[in-house]
Protein backbone atom coordinates (compact mmCIF):
# COMPACT_ATOMS: atom_id res chain seq x y z
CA UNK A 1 0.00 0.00 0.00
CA UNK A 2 1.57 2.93 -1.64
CA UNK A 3 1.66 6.51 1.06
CA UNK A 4 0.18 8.63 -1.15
CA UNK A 5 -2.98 6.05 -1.03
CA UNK A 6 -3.61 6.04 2.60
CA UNK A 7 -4.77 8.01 5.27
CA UNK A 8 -4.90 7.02 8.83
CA UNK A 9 -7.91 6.87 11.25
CA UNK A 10 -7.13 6.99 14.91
CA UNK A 11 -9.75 5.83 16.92
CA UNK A 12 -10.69 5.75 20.91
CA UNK A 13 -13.46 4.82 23.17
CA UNK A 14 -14.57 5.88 26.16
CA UNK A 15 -16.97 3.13 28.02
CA UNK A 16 -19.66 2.27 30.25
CA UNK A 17 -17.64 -0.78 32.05
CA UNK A 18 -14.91 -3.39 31.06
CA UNK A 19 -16.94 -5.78 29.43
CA UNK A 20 -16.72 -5.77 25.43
CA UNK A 21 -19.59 -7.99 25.04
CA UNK A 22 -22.05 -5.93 26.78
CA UNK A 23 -20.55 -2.73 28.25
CA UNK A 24 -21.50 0.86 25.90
CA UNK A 25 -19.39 3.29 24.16
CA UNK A 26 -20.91 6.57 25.26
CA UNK A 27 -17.77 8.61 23.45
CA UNK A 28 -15.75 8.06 20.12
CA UNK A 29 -13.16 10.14 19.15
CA UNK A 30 -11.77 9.14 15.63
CA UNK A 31 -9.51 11.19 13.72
CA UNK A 32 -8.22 11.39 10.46
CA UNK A 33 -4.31 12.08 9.82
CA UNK A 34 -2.41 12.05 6.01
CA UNK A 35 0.80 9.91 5.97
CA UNK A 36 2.54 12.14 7.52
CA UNK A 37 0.27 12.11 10.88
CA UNK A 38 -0.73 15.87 10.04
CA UNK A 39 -4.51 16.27 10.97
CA UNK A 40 -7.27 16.68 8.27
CA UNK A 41 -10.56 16.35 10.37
CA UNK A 42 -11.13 15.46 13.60
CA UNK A 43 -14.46 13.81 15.28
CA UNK A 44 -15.86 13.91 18.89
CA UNK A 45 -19.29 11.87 19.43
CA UNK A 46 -21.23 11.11 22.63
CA UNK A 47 -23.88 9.00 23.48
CA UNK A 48 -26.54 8.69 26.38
CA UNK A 49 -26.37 5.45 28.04
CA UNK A 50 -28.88 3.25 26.70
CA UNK A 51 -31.90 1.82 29.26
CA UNK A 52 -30.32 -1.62 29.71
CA UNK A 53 -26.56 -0.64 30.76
CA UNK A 54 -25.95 -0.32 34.11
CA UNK A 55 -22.80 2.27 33.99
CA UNK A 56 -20.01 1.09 36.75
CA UNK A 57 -18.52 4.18 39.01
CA UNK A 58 -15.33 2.73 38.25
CA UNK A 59 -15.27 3.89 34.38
CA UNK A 60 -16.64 7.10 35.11
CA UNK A 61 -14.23 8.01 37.38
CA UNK A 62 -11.98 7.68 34.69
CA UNK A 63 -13.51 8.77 31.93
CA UNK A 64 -15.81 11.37 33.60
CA UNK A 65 -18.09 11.74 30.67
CA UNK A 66 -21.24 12.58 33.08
CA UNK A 67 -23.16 14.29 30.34
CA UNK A 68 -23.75 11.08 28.68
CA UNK A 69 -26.07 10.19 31.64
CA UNK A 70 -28.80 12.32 31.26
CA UNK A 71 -27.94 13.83 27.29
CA UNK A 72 -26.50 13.44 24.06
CA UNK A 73 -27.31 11.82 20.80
CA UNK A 74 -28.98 8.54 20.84
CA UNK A 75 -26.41 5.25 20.65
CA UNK A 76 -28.41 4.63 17.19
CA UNK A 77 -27.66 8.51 16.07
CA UNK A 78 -23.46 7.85 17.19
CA UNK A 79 -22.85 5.12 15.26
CA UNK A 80 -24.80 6.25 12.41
CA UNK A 81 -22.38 9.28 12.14
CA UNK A 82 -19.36 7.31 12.97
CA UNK A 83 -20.14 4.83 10.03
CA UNK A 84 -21.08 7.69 8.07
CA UNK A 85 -18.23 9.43 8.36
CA UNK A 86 -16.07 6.91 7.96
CA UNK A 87 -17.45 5.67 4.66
CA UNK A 88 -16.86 9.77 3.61
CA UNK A 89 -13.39 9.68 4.81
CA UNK A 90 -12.58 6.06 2.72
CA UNK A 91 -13.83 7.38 -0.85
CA UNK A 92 -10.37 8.34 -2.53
CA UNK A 93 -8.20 6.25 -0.17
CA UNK A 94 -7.61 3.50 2.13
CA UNK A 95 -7.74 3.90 5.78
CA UNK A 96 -5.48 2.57 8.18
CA UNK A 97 -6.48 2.05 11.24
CA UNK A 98 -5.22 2.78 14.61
CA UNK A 99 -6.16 2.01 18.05
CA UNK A 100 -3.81 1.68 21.50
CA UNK A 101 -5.03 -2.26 22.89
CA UNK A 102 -8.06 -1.90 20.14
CA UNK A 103 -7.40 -5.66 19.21
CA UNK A 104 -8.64 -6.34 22.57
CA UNK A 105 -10.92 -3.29 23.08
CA UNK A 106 -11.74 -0.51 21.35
CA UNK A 107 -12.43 -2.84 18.13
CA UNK A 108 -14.40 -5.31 19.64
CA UNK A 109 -16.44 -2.58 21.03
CA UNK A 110 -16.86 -0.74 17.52
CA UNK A 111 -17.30 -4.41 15.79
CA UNK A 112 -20.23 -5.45 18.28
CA UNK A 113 -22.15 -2.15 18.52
CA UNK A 114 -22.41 -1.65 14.59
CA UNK A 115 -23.78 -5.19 14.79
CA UNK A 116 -26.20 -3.62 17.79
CA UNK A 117 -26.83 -0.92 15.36
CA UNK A 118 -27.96 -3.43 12.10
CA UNK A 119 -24.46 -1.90 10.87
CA UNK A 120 -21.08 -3.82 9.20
CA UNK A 121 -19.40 -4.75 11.84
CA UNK A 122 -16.53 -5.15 9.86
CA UNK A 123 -15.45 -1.45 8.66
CA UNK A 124 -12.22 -1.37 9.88
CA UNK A 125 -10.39 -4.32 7.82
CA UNK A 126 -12.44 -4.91 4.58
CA UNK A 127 -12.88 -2.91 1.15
CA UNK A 128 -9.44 -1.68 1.59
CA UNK A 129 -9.09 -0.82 5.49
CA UNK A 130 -6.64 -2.04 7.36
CA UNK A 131 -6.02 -2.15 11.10
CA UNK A 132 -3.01 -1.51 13.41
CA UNK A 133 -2.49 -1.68 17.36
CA UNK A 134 0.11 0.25 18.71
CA UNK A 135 0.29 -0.90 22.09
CA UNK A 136 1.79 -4.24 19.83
CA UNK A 137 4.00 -2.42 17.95
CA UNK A 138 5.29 -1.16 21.18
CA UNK A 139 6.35 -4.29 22.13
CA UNK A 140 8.00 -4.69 19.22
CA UNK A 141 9.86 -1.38 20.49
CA UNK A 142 10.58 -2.03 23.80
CA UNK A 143 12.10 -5.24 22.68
CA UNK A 144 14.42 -4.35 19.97
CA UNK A 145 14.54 -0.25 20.11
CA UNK A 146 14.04 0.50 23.70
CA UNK A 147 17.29 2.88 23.08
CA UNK A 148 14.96 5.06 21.07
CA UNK A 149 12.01 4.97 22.47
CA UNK A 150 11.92 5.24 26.04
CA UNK A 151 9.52 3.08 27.86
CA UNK A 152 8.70 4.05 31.88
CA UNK A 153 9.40 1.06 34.39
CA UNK A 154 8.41 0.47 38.22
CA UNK A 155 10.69 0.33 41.61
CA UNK A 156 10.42 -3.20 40.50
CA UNK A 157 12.14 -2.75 36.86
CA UNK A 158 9.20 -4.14 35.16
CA UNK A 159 7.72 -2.26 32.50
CA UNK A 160 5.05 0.02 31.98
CA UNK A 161 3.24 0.51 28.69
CA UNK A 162 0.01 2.54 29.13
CA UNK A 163 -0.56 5.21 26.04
CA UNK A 164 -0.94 8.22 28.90
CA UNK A 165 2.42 6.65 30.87
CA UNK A 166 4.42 6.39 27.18
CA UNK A 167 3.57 9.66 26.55
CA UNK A 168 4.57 11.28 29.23
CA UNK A 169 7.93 9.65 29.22
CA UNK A 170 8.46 10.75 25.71
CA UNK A 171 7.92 14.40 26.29
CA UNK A 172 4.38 14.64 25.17
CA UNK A 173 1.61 16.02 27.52
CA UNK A 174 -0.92 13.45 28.66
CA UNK A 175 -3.42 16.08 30.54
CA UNK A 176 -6.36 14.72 30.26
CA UNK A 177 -6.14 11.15 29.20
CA UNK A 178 -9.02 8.89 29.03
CA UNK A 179 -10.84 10.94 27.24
CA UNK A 180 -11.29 9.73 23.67
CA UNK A 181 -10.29 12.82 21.73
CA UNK A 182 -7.22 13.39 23.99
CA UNK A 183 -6.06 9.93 23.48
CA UNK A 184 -6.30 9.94 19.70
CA UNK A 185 -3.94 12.88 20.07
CA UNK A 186 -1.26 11.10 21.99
CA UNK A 187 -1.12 8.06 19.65
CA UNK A 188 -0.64 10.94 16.69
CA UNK A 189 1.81 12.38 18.83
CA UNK A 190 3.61 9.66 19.96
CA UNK A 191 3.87 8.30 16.12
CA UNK A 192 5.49 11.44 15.24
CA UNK A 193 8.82 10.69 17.91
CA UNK A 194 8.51 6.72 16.28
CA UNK A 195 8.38 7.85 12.73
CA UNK A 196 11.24 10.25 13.24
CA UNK A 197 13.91 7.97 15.16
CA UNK A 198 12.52 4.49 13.88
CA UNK A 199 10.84 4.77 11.02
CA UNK A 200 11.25 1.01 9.61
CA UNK A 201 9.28 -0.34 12.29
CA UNK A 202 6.27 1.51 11.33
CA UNK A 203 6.98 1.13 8.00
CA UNK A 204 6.82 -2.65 8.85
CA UNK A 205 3.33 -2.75 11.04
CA UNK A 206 1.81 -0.53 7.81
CA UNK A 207 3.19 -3.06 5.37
CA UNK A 208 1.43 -5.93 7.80
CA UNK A 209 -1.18 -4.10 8.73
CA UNK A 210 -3.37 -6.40 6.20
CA UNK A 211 -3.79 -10.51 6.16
CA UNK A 212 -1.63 -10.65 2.81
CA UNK A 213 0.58 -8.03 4.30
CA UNK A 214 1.09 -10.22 7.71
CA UNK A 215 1.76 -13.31 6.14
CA UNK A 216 4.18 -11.30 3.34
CA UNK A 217 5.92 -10.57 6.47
CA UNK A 218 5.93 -14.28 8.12
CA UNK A 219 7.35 -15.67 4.71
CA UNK A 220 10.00 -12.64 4.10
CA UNK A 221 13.82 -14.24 4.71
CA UNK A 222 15.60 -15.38 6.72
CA UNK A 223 13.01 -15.15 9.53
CA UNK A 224 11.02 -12.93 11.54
CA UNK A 225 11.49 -12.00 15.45
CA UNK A 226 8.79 -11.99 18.16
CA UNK A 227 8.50 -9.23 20.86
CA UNK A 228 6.01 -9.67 23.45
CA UNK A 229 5.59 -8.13 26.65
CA UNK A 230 4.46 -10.48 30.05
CA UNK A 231 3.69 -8.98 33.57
CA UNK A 232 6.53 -5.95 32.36
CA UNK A 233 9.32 -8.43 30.94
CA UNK A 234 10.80 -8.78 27.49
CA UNK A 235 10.31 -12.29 25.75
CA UNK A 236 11.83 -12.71 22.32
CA UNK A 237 11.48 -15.51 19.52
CA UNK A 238 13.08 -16.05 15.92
CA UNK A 239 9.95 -17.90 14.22
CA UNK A 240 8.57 -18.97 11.33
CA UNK A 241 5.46 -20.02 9.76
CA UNK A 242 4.85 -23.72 9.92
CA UNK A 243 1.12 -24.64 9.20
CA UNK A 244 -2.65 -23.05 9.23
CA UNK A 245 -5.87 -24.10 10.38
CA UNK A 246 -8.03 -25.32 7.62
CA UNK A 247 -10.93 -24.36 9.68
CA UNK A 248 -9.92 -20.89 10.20
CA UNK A 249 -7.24 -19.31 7.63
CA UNK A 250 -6.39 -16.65 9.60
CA UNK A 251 -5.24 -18.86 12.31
CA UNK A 252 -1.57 -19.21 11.21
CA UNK A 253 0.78 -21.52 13.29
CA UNK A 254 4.63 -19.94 14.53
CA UNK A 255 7.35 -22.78 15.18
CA UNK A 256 9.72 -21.04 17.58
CA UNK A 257 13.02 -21.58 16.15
CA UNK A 258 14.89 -22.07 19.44
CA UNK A 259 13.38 -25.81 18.94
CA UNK A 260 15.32 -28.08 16.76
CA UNK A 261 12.73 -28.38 13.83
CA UNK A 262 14.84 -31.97 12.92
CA UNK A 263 13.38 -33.11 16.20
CA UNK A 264 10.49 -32.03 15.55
CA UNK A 265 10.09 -33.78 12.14
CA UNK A 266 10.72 -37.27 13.98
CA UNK A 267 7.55 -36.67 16.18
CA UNK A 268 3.83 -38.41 15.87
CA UNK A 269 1.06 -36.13 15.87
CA UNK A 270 0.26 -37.36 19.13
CA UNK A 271 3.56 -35.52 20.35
CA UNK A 272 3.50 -32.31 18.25
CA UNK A 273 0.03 -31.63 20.26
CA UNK A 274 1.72 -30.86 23.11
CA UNK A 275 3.98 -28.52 21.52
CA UNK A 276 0.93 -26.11 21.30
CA UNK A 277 1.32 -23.72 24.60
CA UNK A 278 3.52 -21.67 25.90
CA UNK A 279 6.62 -23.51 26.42
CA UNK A 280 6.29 -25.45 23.38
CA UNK A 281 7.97 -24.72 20.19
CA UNK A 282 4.30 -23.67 18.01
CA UNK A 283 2.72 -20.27 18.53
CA UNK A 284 -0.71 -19.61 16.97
CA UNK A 285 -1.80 -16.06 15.93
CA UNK A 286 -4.41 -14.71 14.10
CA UNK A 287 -3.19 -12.75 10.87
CA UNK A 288 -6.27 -10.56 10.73
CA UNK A 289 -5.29 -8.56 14.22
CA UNK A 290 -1.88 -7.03 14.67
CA UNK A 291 0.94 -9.46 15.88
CA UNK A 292 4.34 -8.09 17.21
CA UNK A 293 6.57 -9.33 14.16
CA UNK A 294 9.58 -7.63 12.76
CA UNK A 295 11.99 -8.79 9.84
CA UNK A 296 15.33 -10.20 11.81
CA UNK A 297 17.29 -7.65 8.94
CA UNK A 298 15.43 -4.67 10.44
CA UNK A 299 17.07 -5.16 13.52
CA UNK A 300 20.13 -3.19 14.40
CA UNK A 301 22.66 -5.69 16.56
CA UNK A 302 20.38 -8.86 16.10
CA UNK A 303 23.11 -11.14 17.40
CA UNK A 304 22.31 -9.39 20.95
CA UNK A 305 18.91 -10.84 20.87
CA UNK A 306 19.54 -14.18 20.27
CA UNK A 307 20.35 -17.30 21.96
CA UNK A 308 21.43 -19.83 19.12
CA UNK A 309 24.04 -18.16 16.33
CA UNK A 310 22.29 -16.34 13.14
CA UNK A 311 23.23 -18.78 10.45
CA UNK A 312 21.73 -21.67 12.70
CA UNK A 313 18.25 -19.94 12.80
CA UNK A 314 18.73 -18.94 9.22
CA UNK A 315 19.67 -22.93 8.33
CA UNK A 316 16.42 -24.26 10.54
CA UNK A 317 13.57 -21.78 9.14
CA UNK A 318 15.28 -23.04 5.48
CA UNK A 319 13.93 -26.53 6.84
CA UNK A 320 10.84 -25.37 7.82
CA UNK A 321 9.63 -23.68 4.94
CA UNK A 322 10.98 -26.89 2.38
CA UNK A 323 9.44 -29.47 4.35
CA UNK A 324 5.64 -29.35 3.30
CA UNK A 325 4.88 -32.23 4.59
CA UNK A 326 5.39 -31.06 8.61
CA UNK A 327 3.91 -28.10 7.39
CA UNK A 328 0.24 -30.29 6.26
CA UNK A 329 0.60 -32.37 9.49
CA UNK A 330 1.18 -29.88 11.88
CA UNK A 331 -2.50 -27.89 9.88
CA UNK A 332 -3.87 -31.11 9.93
CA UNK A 333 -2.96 -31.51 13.90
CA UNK A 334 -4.43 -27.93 14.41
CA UNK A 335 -8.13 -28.82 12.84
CA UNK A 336 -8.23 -31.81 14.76
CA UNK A 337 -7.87 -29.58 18.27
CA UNK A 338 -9.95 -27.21 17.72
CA UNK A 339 -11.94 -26.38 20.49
CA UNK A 340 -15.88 -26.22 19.10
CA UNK A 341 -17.42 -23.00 21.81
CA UNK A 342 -20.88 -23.60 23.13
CA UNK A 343 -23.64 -21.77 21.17
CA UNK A 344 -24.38 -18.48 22.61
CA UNK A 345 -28.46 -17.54 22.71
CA UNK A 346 -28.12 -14.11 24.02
CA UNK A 347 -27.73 -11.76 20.70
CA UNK A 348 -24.92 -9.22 22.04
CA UNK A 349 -22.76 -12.79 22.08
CA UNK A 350 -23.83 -14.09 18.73
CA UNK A 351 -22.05 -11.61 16.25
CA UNK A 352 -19.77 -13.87 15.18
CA UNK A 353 -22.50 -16.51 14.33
CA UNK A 354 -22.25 -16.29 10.81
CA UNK A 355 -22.26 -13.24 8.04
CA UNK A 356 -25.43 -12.33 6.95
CA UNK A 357 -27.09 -13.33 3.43
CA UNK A 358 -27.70 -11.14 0.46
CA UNK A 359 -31.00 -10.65 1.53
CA UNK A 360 -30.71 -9.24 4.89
CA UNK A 361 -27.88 -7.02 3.79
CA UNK A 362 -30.15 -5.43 1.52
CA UNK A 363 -33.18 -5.89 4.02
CA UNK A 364 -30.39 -4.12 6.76
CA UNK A 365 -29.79 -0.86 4.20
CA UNK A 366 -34.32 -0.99 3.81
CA UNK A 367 -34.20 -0.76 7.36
CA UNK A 368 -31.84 2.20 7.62
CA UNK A 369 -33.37 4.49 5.19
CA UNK A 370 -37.10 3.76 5.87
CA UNK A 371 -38.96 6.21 8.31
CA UNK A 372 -39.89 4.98 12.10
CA UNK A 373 -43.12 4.30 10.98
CA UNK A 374 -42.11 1.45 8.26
CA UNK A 375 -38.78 0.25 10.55
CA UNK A 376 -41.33 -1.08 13.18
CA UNK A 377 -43.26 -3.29 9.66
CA UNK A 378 -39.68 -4.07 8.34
CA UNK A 379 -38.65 -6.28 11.55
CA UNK A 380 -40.69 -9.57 10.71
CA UNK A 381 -38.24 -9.46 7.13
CA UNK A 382 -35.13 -10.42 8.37
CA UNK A 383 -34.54 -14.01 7.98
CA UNK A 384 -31.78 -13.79 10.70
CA UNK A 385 -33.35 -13.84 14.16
CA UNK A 386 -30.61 -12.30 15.56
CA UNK A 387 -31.35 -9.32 13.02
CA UNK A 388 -35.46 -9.59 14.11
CA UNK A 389 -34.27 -9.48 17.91
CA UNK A 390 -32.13 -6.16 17.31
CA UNK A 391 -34.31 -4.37 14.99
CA UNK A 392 -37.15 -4.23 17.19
CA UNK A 393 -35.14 -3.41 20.21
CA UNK A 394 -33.81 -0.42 17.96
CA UNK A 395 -37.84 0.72 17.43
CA UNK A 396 -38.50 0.20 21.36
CA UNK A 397 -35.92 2.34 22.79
CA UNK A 398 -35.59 5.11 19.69
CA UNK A 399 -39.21 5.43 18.92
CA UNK A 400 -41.39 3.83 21.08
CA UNK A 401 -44.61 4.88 19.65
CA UNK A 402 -44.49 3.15 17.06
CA UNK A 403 -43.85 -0.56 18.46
CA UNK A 404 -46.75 -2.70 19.37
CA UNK A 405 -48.08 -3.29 22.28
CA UNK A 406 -46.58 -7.11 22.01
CA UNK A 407 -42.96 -4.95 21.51
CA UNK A 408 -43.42 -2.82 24.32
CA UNK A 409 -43.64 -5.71 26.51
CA UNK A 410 -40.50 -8.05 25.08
CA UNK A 411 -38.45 -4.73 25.73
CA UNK A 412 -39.44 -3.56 28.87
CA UNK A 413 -39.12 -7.19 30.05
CA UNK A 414 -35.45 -7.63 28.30
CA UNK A 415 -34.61 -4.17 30.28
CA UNK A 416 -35.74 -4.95 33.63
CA UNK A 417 -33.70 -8.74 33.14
CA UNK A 418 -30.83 -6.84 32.23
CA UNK A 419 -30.93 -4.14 35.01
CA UNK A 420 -31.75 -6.33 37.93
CA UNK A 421 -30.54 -9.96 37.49
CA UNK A 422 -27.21 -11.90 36.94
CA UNK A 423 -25.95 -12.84 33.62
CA UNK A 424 -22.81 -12.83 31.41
CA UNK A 425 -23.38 -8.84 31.38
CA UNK A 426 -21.76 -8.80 34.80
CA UNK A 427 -18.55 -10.37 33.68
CA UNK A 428 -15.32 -7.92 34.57
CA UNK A 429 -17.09 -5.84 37.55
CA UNK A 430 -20.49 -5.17 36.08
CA UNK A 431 -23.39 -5.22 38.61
CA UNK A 432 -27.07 -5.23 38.96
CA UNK A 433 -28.20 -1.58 39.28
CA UNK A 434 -29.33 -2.05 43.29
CA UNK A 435 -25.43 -3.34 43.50
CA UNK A 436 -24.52 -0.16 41.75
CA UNK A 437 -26.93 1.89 44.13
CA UNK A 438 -25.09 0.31 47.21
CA UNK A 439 -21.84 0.90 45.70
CA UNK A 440 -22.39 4.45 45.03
CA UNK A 441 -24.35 5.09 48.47
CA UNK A 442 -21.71 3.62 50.24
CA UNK A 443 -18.61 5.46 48.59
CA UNK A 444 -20.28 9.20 49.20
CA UNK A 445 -20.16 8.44 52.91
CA UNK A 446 -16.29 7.78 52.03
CA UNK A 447 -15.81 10.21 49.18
CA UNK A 448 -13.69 13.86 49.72
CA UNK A 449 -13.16 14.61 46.55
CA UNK A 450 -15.41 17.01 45.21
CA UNK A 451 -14.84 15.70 41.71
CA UNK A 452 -15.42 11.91 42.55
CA UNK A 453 -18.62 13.67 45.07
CA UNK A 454 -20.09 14.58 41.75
CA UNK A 455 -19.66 12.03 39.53
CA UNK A 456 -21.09 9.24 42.41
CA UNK A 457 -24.14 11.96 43.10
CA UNK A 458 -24.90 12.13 39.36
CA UNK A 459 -24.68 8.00 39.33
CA UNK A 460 -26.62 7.42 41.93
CA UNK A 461 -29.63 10.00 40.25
CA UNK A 462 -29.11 8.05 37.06
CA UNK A 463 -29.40 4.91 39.03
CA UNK A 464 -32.61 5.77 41.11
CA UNK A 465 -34.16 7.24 37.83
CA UNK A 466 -33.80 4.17 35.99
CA UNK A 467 -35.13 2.05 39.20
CA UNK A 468 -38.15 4.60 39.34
CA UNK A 469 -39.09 3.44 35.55
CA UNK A 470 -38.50 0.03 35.51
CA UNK A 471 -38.83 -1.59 39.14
């Protein structure tokens, strides 16, 4: 992908909670950056929480967005405009792009609530988009360029790789971080110092930043390194690719070169399976998110990063990629151990149940354009349930008067089940809104901040309201 045929989007989200599956964005900020990370157009969207999320005190002591309590566009209204502008800002070019711990995050928050929405949930890496994480390509830094880049660390030596944190120690400002806007500004910023002092290893996540680009990168010679980061410590591995799922292609298999790959030839299948783990000598990753990979020639002083001598890494990943044969058996192994997940029933869990058909894409765009008054006869179309189930919650919430009277009770039930009884929506400190009541009850007594004294008072009115309407 060419520089003069790219622009980069840098996106952040501020949140109800921890939990992607169920927890809201309430703020986006996404903005747009040429090549040369100089801003063209920036955009800052908020959302009221929606009826169903119970909003922790935790995140919004954080985050502090208290306005999107009580105001703001609808959820349905943000991520129109988000898609919207998005689909503007990818006319003449691609779009990278970039998040800080998105793969984990931000992304899988943006994937699942276009799919709330009846949207593609899949804007950010298909018809030309690409993705990057830079909290991974940090690791790749802090492994192999840490004298360039300088990286904070604890009394304990272990180090510390929050966005705000990196920042800081870089010489850029990090007032206030966490919120979404703010934080697109530090990844910008921080890009600049990388782009200046090291500019192959961006050069290298762009080039990757894509499933042909990745695996470009896996097959480029001699071999690649891994840089990961665990609990603050450097690990690093010379690697190459060695096999793929066949029943997920971009589930690519790493044999970690430190292994003798003649010994590993000699093994039954029975064997290589318990190579798969973390000791072992195979590594699986996932080609479609952002891995921290780097071409052994981009590194300066590569012999200081390595346990076994160049030329005997170079000689082993040579064996690896001739032998085609370990390559099909160690696939083959990989499709026989793959673990099958339970079916999900709730819908917020079920995104990744299967791509829609032709007909509820174009049923999807009917839906979109028609007025209120049609959406609510439009619902019964889909073929997907899962489509059926989130249309009509869409009608319920955004324009009540025109659901039935059928509707009206489905969604005040579904509310009432999600405000006030246990369920996966409580994973990663979520709570019942009477837990959040007690929570925020109990921490004004303690409270002497004024800040914090506001945020928990505004809570705890948001709380009682919602109690008032749906108890």
């Amino acid at each position: 992908m060419s520089d003069e045929n790219k622009l980069y989007v840098f996106n952040d989200t501020e949140t109800t909670g921890l939990n992607t599956w169920f927890s809201q964005i309430i703020q986006i900020g996404s903005v747009l950056s040429d090549e040369n990370f100089e801003v063209l157009e920036e955009l800052d969207i908020s959302s009221k929480v929606l009826p169903w999320v119970v909003p922790t005190v935790g995140a919004y002591k954080v985050h502090k967005q208290l306005d999107s309590l009580n105001s703001n566009m609808s959820h349905l209204d943000m991520m129109t405009t988000l898609k919207d502008k998005w689909s503007l800002w990818s006319k003449e070019k691609n779009l990278i792009h970039v998040t800080y711990n998105g793969m984990k995050f931000d992304e899988e928050l943006l994937r699942r609530q276009f799919y709330w929405n009846l949207y593609d949930p899949y804007m950010t890496n298909t018809n030309g988009a690409s993705r990057i994480d830079l909290m991974v390509v940090m690791m790749i830094i802090a492994n192999f360029y840490s004298d360039q880049i300088l990286f904070p660390t604890d009394d304990e030596g272990k180090i510390k790789y929050k966005l705000e944190l990196l920042a800081e120690e870089n010489g850029i400002s990090a007032q206030n971080a966490h919120d979404a806007v703010v934080d697109c500004y530090l990844m910008i910023n921080l890009l600049r110092v990388i782009k200046e002092k090291i500019p192959e290893v961006w050069s290298s996540a762009v080039s990757a930043s894509s499933k042909e680009g990745c695996m470009k990168l896996l097959n480029s010679e001699p071999f690649c390194m891994q840089g990961e980061l665990y609990g603050g410590k450097k690990f690093t591995y010379p690697v190459v690719p060695c096999g793929q799922n066949p029943n997920n292609k971009n589930e690519i298999i790493l044999l970690d070169l430190y292994f003798d790959p003649k010994e590993l030839f000699e093994m039954k299948d029975s064997e290589l399976k318990g190579q798969f783990g973390r000791s072992g000598a195979f590594k699986k990753i996932a080609i479609n998110k952002t891995i921290p990979l780097i071409n052994a020639k981009n590194i300066p002083n590569l012999f200081e990063f390595l346990d076994v001598p160049e030329k005997q890494l170079e000689e082993r990943a040579k064996l690896v990629k001739e032998n085609i044969d370990f390559q099909e058996r160690i696939s083959n192994v990989l499709g026989e151990t793959q673990f099958n997940w339970p079916a999900q029933e709730i819908v917020e869990q079920r995104i990744y149940d299967g791509f829609p058909s032709e007909a509820d894409k174009l049923w999807r765009e009917r839906f979109e354009l028609a007025p209120w008054a049609e959406k609510a006869k439009l619902i019964e179309g889909f073929e997907d349930e899962r489509y059926r189930e989130l249309a009509e919650r869409i009608v319920c919430y955004q324009k009540p008067e025109f659901a039935s009277k059928e509707m009206i009770d489905r969604f005040e039930s579904f509310v009432k089940t999600r405000l006030f009884s246990k369920g996966p929506w409580l994973k990663d400190r979520g709570q019942t809104l009477d837990q959040a009541i007690i929570e925020a009850e109990t921490s004004l007594t303690e409270e002497n901040s004024e800040e914090d004294v506001e945020i928990l008072e505004k809570l705890l009115d948001h709380y009682k309201e919602k109690k008032s309407i749906y108890s």
